[in-house]
PDB file of N, CA and C in Angstrom:
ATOM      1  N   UNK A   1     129.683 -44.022 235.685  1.00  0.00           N
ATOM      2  CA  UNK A   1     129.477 -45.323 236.279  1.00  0.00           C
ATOM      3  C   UNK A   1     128.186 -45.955 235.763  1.00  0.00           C
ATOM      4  N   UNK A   2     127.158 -45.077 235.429  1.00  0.00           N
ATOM      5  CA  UNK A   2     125.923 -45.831 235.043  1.00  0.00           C
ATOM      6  C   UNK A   2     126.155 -46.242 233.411  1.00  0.00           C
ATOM      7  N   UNK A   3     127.135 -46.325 232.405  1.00  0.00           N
ATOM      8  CA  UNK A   3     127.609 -46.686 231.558  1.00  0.00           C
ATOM      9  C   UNK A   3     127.367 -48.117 231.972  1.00  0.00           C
ATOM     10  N   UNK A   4     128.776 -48.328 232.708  1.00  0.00           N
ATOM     11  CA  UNK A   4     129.101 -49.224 232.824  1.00  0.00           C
ATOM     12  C   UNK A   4     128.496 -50.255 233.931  1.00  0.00           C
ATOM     13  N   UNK A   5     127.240 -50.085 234.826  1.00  0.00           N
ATOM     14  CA  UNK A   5     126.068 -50.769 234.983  1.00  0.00           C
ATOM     15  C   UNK A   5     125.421 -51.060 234.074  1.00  0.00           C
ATOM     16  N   UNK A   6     124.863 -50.104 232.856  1.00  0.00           N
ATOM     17  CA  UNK A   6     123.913 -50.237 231.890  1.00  0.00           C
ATOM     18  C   UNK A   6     124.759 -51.958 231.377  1.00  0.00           C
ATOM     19  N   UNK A   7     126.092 -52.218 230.601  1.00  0.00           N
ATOM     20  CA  UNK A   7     126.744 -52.757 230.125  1.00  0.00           C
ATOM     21  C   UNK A   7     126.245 -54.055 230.521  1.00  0.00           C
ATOM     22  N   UNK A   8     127.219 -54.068 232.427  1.00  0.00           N
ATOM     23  CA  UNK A   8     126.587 -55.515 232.936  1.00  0.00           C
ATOM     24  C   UNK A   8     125.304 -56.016 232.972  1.00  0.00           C
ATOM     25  N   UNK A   9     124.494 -55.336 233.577  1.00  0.00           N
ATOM     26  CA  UNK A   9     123.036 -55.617 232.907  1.00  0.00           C
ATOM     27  C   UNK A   9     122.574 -56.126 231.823  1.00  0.00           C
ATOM     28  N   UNK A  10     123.515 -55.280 230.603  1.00  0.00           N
ATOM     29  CA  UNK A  10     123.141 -56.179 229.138  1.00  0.00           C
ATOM     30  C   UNK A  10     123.580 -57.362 229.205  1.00  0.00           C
ATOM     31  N   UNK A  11     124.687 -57.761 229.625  1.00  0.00           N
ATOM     32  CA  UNK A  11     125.656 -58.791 229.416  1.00  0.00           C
ATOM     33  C   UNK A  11     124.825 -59.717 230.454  1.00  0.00           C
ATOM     34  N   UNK A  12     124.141 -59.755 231.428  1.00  0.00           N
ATOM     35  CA  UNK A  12     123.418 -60.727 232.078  1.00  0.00           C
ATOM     36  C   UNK A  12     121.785 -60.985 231.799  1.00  0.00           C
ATOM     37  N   UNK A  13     121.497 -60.118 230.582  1.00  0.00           N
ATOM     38  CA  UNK A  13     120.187 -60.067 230.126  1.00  0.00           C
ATOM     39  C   UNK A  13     120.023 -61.903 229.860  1.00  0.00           C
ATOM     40  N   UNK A  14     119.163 -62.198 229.719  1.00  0.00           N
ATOM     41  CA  UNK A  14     118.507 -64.004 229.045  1.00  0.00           C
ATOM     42  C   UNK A  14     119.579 -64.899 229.605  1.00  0.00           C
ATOM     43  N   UNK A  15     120.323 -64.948 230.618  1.00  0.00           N
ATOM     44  CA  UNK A  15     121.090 -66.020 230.808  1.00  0.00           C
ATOM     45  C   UNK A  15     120.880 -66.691 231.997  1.00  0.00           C
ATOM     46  N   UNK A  16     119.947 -67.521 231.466  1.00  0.00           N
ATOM     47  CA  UNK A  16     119.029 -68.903 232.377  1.00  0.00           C
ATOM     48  C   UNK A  16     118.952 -69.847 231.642  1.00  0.00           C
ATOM     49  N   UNK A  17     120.357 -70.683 232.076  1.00  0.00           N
ATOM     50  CA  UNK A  17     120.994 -71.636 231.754  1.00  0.00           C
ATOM     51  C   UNK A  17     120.680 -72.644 232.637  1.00  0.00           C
ATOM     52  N   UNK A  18     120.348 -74.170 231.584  1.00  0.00           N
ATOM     53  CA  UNK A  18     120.013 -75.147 232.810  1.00  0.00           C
ATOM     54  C   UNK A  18     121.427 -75.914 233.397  1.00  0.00           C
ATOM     55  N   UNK A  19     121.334 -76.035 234.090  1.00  0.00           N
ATOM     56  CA  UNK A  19     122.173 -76.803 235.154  1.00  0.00           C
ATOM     57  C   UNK A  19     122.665 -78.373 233.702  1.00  0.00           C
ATOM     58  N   UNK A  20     124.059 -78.287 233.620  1.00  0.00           N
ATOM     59  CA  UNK A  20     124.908 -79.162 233.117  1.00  0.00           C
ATOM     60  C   UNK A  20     125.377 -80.402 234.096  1.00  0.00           C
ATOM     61  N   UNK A  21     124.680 -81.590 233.160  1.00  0.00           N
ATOM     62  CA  UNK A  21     125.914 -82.502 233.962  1.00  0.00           C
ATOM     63  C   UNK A  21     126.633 -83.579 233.329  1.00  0.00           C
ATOM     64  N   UNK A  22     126.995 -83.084 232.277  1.00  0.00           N
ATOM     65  CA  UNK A  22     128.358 -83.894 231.368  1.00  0.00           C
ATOM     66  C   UNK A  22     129.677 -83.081 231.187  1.00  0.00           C
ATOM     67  N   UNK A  23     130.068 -83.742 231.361  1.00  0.00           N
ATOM     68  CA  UNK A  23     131.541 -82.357 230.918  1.00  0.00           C
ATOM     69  C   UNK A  23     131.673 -82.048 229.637  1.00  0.00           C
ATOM     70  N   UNK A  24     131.074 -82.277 228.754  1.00  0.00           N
ATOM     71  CA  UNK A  24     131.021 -81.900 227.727  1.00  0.00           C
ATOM     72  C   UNK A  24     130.125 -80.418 227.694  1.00  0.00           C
ATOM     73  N   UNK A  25     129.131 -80.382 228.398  1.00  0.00           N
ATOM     74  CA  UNK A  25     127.803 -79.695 228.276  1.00  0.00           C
ATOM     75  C   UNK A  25     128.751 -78.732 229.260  1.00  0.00           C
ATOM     76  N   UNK A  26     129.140 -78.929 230.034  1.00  0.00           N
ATOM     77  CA  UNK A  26     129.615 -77.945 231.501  1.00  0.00           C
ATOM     78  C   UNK A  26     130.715 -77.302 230.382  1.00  0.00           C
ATOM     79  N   UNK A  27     131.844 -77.930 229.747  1.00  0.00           N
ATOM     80  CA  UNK A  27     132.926 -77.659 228.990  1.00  0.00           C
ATOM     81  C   UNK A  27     131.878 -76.055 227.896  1.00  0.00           C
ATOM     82  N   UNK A  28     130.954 -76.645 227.094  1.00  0.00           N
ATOM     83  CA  UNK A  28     130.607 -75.747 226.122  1.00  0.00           C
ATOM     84  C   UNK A  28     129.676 -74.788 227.105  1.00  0.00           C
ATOM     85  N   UNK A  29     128.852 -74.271 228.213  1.00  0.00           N
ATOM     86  CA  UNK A  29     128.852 -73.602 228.694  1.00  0.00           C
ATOM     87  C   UNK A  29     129.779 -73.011 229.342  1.00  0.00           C
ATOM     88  N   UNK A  30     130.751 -73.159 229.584  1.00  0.00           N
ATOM     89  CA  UNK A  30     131.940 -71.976 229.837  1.00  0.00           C
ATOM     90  C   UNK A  30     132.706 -71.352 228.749  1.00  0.00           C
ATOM     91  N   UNK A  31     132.492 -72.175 227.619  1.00  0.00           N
ATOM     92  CA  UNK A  31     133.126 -71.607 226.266  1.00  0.00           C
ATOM     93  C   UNK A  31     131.829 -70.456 226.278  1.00  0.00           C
ATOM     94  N   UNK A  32     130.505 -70.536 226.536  1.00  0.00           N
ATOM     95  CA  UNK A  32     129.654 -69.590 225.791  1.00  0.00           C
ATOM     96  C   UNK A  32     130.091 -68.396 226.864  1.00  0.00           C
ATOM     97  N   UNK A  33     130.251 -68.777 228.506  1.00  0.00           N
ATOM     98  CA  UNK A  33     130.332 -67.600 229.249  1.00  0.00           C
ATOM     99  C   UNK A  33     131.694 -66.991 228.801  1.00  0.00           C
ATOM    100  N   UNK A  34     132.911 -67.785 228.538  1.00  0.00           N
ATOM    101  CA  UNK A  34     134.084 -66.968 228.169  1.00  0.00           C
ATOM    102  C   UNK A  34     133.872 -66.162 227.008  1.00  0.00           C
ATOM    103  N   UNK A  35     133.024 -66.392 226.016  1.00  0.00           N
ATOM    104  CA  UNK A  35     132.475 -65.336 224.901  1.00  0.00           C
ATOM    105  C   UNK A  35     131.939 -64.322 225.579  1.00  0.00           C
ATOM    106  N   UNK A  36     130.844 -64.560 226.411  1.00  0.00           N
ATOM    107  CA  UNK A  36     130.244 -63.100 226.728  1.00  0.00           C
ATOM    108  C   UNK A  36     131.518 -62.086 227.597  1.00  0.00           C
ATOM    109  N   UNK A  37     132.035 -62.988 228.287  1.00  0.00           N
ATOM    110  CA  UNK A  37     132.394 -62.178 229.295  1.00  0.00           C
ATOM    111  C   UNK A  37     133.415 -61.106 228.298  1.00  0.00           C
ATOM    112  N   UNK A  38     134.227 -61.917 227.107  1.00  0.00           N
ATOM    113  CA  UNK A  38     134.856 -60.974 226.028  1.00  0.00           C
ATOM    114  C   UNK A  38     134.565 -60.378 225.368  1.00  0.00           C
ATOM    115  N   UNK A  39     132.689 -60.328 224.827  1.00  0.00           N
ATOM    116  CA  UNK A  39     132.247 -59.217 224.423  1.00  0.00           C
ATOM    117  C   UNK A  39     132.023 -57.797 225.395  1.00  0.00           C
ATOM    118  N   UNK A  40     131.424 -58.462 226.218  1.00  0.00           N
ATOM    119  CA  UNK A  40     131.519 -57.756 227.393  1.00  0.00           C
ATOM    120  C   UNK A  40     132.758 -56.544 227.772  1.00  0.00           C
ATOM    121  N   UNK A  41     134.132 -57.206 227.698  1.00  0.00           N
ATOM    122  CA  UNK A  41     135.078 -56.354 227.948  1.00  0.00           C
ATOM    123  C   UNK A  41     135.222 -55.731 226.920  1.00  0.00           C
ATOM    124  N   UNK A  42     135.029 -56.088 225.585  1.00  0.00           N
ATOM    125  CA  UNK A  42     135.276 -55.255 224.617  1.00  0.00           C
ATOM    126  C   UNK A  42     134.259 -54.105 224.762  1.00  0.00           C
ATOM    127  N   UNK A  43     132.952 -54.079 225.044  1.00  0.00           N
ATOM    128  CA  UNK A  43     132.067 -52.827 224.596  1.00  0.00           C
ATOM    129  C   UNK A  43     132.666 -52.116 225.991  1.00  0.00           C
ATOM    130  N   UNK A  44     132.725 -52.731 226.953  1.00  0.00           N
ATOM    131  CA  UNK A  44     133.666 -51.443 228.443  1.00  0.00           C
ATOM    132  C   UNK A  44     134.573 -51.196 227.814  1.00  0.00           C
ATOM    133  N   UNK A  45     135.491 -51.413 227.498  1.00  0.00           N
ATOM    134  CA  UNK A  45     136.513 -50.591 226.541  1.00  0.00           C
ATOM    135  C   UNK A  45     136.184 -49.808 225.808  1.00  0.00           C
ATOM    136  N   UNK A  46     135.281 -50.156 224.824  1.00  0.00           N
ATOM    137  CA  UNK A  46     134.694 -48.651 223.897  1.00  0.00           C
ATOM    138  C   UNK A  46     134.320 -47.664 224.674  1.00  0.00           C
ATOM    139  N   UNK A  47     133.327 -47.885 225.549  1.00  0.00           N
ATOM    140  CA  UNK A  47     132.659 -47.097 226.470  1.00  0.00           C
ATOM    141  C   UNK A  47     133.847 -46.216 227.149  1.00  0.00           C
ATOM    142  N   UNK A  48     134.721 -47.022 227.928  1.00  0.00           N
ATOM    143  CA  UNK A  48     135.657 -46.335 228.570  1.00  0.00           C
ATOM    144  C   UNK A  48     136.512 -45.069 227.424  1.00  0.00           C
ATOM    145  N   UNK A  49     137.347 -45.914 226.634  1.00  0.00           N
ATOM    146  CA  UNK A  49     137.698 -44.742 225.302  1.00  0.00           C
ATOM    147  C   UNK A  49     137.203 -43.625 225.172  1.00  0.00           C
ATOM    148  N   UNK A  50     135.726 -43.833 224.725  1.00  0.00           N
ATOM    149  CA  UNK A  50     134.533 -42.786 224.369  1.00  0.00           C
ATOM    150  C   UNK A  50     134.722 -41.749 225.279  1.00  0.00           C
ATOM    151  N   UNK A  51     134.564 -42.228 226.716  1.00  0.00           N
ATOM    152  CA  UNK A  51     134.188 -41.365 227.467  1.00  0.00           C
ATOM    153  C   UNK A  51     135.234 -40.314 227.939  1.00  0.00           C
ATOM    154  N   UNK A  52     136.501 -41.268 227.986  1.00  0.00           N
ATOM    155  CA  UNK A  52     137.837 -40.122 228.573  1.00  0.00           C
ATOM    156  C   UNK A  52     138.515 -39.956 227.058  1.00  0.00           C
ATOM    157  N   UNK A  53     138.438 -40.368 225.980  1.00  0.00           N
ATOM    158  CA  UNK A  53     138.921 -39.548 225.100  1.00  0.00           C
ATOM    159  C   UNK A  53     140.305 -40.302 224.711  1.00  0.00           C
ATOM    160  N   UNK A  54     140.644 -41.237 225.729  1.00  0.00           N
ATOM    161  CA  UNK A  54     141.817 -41.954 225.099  1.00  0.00           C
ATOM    162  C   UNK A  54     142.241 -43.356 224.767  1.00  0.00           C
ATOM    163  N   UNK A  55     142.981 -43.753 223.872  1.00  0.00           N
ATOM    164  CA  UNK A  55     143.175 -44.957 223.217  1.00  0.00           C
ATOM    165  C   UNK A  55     143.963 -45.876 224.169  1.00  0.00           C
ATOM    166  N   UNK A  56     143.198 -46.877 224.974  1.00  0.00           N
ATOM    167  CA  UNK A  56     143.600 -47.380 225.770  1.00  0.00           C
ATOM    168  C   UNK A  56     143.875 -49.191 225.285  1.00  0.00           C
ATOM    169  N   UNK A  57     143.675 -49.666 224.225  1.00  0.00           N
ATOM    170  CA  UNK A  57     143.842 -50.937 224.017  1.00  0.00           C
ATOM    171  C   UNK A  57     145.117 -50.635 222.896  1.00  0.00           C
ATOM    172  N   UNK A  58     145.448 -49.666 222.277  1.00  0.00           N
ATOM    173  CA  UNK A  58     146.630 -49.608 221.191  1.00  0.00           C
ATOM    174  C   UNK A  58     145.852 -49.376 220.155  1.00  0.00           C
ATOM    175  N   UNK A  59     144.937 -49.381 219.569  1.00  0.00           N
ATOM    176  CA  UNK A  59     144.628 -49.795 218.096  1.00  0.00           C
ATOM    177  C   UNK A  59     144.741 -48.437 217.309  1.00  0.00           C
ATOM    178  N   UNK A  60     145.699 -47.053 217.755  1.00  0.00           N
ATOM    179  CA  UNK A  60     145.310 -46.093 217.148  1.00  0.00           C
ATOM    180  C   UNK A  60     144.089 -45.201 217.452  1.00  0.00           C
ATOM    181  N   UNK A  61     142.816 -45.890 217.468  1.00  0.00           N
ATOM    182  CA  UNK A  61     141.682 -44.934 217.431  1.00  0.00           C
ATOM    183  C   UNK A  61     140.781 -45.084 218.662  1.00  0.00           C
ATOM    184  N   UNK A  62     139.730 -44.163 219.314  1.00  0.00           N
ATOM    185  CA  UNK A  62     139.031 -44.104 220.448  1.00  0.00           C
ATOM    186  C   UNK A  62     138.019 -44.553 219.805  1.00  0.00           C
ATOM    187  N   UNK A  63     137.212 -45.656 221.034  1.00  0.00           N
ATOM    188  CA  UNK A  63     135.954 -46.411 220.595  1.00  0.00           C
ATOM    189  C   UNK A  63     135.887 -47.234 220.144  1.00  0.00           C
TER     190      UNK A  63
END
């Protein structure tokens, strides 16, 4: 479990974001959070793999 604390922690490191008020600006801050949040799931997935040993997204290989 402390993996996957360490993770979120990274993933919320520097993100002090100012307050949006165009929809344009609101629009491209959720594009940046939908990036993290998908890097994000990708390294819990490695992590997860790593740790139990099995290939849980398909790609053939663990990690």
């Amino acid at each position: 479990m402390g993996l996957f604390w360490n993770l979120i922690q990274q993933g919320q490191l520097g993100r002090h974001e100012t307050k949006v008020t165009t929809l344009e600006g609101r629009v491209a801050y959720l594009e940046r959070e939908l990036q993290r949040t998908q890097d994000l799931l990708v390294k819990t997935l490695k992590v997860l793999e790593e740790v139990s040993g099995k290939d849980y997204d398909g790609d053939g290989k663990i990690g």
